[in-house]
Structure formats: C-alpha cells, structure tokens
PDB file of N, CA and C in Angstrom:
ATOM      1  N   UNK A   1      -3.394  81.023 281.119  1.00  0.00           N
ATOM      2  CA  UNK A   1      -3.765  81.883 280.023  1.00  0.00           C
ATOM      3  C   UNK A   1      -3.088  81.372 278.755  1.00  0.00           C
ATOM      4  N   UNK A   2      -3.754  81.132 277.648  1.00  0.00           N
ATOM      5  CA  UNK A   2      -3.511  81.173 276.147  1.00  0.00           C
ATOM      6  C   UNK A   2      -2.299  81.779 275.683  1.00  0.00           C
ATOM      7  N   UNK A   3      -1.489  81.492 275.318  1.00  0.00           N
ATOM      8  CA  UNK A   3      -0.098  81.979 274.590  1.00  0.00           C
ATOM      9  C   UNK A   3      -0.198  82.436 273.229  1.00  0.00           C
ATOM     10  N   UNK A   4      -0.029  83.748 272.656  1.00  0.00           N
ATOM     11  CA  UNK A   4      -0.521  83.648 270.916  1.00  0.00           C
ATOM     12  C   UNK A   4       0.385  83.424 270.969  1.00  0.00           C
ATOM     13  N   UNK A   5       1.108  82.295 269.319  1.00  0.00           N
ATOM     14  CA  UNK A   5       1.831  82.361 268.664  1.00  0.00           C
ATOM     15  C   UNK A   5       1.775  82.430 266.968  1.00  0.00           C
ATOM     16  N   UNK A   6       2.652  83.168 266.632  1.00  0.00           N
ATOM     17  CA  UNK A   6       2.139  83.243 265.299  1.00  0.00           C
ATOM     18  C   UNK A   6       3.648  83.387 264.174  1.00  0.00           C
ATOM     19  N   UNK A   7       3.451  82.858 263.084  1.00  0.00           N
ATOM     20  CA  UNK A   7       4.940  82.997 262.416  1.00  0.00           C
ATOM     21  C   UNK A   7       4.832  84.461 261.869  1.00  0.00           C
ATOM     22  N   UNK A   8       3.331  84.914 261.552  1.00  0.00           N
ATOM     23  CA  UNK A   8       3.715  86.174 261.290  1.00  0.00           C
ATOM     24  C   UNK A   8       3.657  87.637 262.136  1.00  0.00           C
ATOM     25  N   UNK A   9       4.549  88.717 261.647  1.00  0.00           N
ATOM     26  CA  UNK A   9       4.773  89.689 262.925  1.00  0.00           C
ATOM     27  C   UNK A   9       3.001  90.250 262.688  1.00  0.00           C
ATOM     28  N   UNK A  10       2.146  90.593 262.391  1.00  0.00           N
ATOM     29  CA  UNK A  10       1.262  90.949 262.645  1.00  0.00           C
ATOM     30  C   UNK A  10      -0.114  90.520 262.162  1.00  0.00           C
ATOM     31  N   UNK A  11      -1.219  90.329 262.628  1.00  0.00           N
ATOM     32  CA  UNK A  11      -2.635  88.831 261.682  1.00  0.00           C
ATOM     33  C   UNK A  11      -3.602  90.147 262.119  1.00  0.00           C
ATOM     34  N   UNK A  12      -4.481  91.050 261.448  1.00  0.00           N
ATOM     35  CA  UNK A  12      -5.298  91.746 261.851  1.00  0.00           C
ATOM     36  C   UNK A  12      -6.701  90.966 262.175  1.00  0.00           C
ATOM     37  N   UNK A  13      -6.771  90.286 261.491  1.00  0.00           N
ATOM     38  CA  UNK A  13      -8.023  89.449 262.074  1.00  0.00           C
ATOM     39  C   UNK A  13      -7.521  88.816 263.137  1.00  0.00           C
ATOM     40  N   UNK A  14      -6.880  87.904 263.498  1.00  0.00           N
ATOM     41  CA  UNK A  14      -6.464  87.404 264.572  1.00  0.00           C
ATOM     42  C   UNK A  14      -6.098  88.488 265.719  1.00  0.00           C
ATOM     43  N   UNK A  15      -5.491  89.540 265.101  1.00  0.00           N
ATOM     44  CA  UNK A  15      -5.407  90.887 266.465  1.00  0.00           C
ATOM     45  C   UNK A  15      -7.064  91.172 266.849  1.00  0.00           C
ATOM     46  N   UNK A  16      -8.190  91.086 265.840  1.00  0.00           N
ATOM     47  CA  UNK A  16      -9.226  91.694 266.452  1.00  0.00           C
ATOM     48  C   UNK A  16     -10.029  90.620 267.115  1.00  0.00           C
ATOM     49  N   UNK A  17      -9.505  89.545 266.748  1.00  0.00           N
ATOM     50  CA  UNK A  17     -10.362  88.161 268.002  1.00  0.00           C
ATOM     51  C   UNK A  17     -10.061  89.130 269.332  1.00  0.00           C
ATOM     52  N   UNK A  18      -8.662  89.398 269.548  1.00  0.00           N
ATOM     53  CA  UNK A  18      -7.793  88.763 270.569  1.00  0.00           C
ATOM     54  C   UNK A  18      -8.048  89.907 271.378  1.00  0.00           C
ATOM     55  N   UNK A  19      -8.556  91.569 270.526  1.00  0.00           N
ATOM     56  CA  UNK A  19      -9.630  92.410 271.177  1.00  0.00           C
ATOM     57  C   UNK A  19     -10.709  92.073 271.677  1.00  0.00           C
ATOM     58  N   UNK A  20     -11.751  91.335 270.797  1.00  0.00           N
ATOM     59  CA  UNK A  20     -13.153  90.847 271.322  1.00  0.00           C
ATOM     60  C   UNK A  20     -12.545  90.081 272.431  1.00  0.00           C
ATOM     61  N   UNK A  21     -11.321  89.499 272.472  1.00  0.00           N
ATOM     62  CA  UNK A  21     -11.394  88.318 274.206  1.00  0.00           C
ATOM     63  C   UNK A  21     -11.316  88.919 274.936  1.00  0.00           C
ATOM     64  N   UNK A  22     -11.072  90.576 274.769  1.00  0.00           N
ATOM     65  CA  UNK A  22     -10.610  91.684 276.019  1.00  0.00           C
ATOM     66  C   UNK A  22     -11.899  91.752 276.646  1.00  0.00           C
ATOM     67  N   UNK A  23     -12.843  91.722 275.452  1.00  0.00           N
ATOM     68  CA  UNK A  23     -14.445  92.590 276.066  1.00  0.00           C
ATOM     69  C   UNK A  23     -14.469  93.726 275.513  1.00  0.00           C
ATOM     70  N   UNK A  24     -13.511  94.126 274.892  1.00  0.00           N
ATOM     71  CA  UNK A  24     -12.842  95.268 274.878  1.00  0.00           C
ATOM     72  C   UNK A  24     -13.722  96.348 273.513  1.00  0.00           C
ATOM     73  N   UNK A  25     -14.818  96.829 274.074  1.00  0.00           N
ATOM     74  CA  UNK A  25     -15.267  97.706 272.813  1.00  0.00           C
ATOM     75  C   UNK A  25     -14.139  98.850 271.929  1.00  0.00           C
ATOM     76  N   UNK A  26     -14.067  99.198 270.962  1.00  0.00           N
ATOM     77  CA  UNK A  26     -13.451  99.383 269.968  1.00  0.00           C
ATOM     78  C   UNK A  26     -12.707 100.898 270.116  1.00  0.00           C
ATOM     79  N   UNK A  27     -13.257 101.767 270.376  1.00  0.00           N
ATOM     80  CA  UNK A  27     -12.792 103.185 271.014  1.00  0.00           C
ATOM     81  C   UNK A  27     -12.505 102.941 272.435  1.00  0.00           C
ATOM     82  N   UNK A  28     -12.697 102.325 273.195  1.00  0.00           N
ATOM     83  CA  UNK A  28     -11.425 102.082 274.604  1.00  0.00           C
ATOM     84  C   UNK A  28     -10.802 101.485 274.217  1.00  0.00           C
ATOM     85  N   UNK A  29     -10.400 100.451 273.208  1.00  0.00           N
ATOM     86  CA  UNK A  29      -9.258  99.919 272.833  1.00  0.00           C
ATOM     87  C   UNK A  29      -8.785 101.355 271.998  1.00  0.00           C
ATOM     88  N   UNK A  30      -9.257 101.460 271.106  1.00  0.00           N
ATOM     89  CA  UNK A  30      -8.252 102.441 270.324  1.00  0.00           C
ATOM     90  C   UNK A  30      -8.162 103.837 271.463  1.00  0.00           C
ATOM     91  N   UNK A  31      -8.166 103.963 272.358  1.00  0.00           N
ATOM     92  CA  UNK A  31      -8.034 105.109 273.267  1.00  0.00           C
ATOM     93  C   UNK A  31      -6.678 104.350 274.366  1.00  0.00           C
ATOM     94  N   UNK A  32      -6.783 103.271 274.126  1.00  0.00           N
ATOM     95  CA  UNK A  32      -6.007 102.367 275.076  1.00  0.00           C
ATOM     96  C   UNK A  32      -4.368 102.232 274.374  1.00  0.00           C
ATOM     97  N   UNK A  33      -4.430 102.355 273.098  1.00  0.00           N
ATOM     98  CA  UNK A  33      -3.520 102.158 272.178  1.00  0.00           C
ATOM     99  C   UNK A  33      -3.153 103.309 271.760  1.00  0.00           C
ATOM    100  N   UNK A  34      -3.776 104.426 272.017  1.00  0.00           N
ATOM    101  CA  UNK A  34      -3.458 105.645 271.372  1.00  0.00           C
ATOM    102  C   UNK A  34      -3.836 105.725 270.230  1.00  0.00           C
ATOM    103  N   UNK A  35      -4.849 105.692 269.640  1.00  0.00           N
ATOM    104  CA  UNK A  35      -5.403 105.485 267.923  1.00  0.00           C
ATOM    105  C   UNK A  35      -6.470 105.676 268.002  1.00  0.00           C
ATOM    106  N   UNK A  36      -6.879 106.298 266.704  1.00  0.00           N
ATOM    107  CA  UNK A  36      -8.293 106.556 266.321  1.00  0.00           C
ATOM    108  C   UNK A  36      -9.095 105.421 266.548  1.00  0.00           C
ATOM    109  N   UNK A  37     -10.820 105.323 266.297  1.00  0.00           N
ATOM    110  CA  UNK A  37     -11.463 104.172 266.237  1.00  0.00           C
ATOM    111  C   UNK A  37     -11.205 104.026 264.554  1.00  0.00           C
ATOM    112  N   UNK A  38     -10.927 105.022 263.588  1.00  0.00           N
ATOM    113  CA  UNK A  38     -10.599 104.442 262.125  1.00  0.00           C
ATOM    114  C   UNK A  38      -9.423 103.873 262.021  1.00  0.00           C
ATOM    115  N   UNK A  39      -8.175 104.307 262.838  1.00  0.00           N
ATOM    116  CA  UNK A  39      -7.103 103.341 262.425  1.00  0.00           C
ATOM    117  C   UNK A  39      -7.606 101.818 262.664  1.00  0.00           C
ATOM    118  N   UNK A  40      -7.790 101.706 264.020  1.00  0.00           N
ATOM    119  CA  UNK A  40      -8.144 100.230 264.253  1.00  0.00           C
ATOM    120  C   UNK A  40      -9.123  99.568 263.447  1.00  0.00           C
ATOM    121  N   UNK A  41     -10.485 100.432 263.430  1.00  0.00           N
ATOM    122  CA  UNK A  41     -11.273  99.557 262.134  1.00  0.00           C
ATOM    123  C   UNK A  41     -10.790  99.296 260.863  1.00  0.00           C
ATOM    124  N   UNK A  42      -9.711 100.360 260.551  1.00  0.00           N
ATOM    125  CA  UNK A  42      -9.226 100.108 258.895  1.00  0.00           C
ATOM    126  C   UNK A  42      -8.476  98.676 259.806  1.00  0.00           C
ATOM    127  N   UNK A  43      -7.208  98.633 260.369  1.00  0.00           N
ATOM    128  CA  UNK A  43      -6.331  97.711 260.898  1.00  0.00           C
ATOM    129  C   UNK A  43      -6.841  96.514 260.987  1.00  0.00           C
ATOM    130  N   UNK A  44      -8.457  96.388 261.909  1.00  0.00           N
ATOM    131  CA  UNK A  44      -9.033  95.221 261.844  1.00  0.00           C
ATOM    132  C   UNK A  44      -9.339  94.430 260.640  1.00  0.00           C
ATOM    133  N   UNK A  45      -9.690  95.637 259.571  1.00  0.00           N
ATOM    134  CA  UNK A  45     -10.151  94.833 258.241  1.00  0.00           C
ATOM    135  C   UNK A  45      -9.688  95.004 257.055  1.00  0.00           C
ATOM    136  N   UNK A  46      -8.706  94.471 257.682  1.00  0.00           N
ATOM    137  CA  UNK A  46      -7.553  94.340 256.433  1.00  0.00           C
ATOM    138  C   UNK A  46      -7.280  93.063 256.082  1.00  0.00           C
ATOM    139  N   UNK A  47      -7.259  92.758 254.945  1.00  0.00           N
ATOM    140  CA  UNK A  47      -7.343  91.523 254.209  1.00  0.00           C
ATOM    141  C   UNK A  47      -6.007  90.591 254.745  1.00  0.00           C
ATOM    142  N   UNK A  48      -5.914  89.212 254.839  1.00  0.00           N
ATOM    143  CA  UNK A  48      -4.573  88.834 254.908  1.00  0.00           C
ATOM    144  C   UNK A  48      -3.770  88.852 253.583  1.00  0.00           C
ATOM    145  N   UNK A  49      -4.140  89.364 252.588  1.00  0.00           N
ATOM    146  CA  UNK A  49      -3.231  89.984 251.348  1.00  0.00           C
ATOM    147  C   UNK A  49      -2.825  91.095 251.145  1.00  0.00           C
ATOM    148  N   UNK A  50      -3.315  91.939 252.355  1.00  0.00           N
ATOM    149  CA  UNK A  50      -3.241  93.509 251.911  1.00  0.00           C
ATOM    150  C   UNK A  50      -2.532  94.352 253.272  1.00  0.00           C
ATOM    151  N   UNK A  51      -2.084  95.485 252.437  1.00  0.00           N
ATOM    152  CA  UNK A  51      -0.933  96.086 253.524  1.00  0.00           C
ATOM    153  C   UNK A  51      -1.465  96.609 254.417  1.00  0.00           C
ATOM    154  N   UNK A  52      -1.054  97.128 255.745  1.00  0.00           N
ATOM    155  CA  UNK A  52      -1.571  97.934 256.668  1.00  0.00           C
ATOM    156  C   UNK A  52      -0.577  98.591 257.414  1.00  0.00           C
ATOM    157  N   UNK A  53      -0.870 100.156 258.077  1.00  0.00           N
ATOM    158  CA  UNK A  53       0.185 100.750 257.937  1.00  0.00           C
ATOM    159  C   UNK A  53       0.653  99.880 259.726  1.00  0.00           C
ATOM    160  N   UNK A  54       2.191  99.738 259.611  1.00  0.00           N
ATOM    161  CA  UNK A  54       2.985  99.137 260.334  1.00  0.00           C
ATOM    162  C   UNK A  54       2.971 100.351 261.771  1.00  0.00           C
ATOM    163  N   UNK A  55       2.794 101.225 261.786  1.00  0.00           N
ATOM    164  CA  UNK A  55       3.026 101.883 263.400  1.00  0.00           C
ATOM    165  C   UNK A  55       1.477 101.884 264.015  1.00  0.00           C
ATOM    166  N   UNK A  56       0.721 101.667 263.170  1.00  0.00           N
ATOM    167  CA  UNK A  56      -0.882 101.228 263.636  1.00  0.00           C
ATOM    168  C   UNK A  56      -0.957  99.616 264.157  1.00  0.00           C
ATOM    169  N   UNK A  57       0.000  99.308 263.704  1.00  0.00           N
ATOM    170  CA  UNK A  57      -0.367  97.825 264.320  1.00  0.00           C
ATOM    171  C   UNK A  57       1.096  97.452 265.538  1.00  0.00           C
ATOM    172  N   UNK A  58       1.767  98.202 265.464  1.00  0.00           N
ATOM    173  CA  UNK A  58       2.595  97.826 266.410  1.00  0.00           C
ATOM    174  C   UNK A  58       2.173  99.016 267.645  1.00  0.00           C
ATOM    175  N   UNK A  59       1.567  99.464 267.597  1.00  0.00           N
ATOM    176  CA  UNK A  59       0.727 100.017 268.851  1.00  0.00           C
ATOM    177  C   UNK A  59      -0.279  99.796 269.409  1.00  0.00           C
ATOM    178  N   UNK A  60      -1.286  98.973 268.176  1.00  0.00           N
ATOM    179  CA  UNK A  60      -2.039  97.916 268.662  1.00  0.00           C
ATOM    180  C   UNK A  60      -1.692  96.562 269.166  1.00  0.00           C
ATOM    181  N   UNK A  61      -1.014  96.250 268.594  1.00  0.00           N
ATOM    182  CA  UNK A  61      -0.004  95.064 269.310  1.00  0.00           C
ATOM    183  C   UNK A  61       0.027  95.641 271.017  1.00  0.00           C
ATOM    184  N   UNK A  62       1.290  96.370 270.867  1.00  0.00           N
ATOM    185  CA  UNK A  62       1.894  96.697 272.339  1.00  0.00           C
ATOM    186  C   UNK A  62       0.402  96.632 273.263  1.00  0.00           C
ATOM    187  N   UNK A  63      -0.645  97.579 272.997  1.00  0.00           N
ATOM    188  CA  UNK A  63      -1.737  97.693 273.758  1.00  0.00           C
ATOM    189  C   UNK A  63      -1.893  96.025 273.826  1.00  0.00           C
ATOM    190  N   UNK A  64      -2.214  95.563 273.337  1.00  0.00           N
ATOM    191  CA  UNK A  64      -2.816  93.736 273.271  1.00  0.00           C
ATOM    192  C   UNK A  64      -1.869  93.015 274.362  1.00  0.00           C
ATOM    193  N   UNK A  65      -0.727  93.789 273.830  1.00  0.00           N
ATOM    194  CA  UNK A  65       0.288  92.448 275.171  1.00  0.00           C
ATOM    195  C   UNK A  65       0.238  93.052 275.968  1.00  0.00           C
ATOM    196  N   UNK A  66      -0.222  94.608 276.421  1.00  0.00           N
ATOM    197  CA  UNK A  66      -0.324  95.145 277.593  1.00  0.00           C
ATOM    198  C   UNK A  66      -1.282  94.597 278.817  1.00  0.00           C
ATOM    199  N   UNK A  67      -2.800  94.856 277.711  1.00  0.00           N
ATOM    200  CA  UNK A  67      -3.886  94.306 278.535  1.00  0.00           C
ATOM    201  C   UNK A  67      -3.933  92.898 279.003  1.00  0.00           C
ATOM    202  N   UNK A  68      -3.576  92.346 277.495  1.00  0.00           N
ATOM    203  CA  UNK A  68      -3.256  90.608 277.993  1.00  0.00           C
ATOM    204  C   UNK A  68      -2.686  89.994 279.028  1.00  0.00           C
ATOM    205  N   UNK A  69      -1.445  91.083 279.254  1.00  0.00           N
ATOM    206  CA  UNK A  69      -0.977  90.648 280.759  1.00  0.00           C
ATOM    207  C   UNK A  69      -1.632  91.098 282.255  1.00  0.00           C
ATOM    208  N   UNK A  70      -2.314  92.093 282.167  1.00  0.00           N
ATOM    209  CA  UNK A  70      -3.052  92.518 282.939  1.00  0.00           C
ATOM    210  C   UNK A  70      -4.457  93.063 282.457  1.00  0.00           C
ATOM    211  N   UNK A  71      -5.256  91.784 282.624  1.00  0.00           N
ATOM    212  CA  UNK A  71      -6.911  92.270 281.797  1.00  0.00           C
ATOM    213  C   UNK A  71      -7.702  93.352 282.453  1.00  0.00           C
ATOM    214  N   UNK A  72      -8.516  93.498 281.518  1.00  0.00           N
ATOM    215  CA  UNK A  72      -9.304  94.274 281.773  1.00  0.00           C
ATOM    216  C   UNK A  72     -10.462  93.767 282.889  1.00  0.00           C
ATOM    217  N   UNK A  73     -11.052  94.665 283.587  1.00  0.00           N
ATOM    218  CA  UNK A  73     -12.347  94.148 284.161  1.00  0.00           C
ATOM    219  C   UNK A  73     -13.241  93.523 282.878  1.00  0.00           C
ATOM    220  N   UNK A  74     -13.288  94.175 281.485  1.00  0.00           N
ATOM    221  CA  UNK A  74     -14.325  93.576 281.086  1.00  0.00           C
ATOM    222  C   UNK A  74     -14.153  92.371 280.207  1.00  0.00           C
ATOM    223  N   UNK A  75     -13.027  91.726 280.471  1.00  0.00           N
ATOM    224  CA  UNK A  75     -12.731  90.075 280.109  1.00  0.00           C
ATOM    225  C   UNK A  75     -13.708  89.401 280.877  1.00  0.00           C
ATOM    226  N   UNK A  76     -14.161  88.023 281.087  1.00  0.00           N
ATOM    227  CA  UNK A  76     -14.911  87.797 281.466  1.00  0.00           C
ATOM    228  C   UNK A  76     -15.009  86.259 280.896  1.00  0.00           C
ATOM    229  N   UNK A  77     -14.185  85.505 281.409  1.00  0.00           N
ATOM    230  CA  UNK A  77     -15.077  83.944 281.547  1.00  0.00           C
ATOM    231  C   UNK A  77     -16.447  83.424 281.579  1.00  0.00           C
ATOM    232  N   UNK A  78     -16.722  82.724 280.552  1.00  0.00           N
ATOM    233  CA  UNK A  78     -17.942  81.830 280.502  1.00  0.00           C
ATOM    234  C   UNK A  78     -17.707  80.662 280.101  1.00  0.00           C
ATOM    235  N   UNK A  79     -18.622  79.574 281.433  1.00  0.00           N
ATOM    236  CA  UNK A  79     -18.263  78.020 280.737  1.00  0.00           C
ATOM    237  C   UNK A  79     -19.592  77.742 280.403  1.00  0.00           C
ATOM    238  N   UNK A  80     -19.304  77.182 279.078  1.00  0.00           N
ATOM    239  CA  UNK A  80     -21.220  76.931 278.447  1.00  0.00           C
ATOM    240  C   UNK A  80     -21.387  75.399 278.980  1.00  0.00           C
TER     241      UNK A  80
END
C-alpha cells in the first residue's frame, strides 16, 4: 500500500483524492468521521491558499488513516 507523505499537516484536495481511493461516497465518509456532508464539501474545496477550519480536518484526517489502514469493502482495485 501507498504511503502519503506530505510536508504539509493538511492538502484538502489531496485529502479528497485519498477519499475517492476509499470508494468512499461523501456522507459515509463524513458519517465515518463524524461530520456533516457540508463540513467535508466546504473542507474538500478549499483552495490551497485558503483557511479551513482545523478540527474539520483533523477528523477527517484521523477517519483517512483509519480506513486506510483497514479499507473499506468499497476500495477496489483495477488494472487497466
């Protein structure tokens, strides 16, 4: 499995790839994380210049390294 690394503590676009690799539609993630589907959509689209509130993304985080270590059924490999 893929290792993120990143210099910065939080990339909202890069957090919402790393949802789509779950499979992971958007209200079971934010139900998974404890969060609205608006926190996460604001969270997802947030500019890399612009602020976002910090306990929305460190709970989306935690959820991400949660599932990541143990996926979901709806991850799902494809070799093209």
């Amino acid at each position: 499995m893929a290792e993120y690394n990143s210099d910065a503590r939080h990339q909202p676009k890069g957090d919402h790839n790393r949802r789509i690799a779950l499979g992971m539609d958007i209200e079971v993630f934010a139900a998974e994380a404890g969060l609205t589907r608006d926190q996460v959509h604001d969270y997802e689209a947030t500019s890399i210049d612009h602020a976002f509130d910090e306990d929305v993304a460190a709970r989306y985080q935690t959820a991400l390294e949660r599932l990541e270590a143990n996926p979901p059924v709806s991850q799902t490999v494809r070799n093209q």
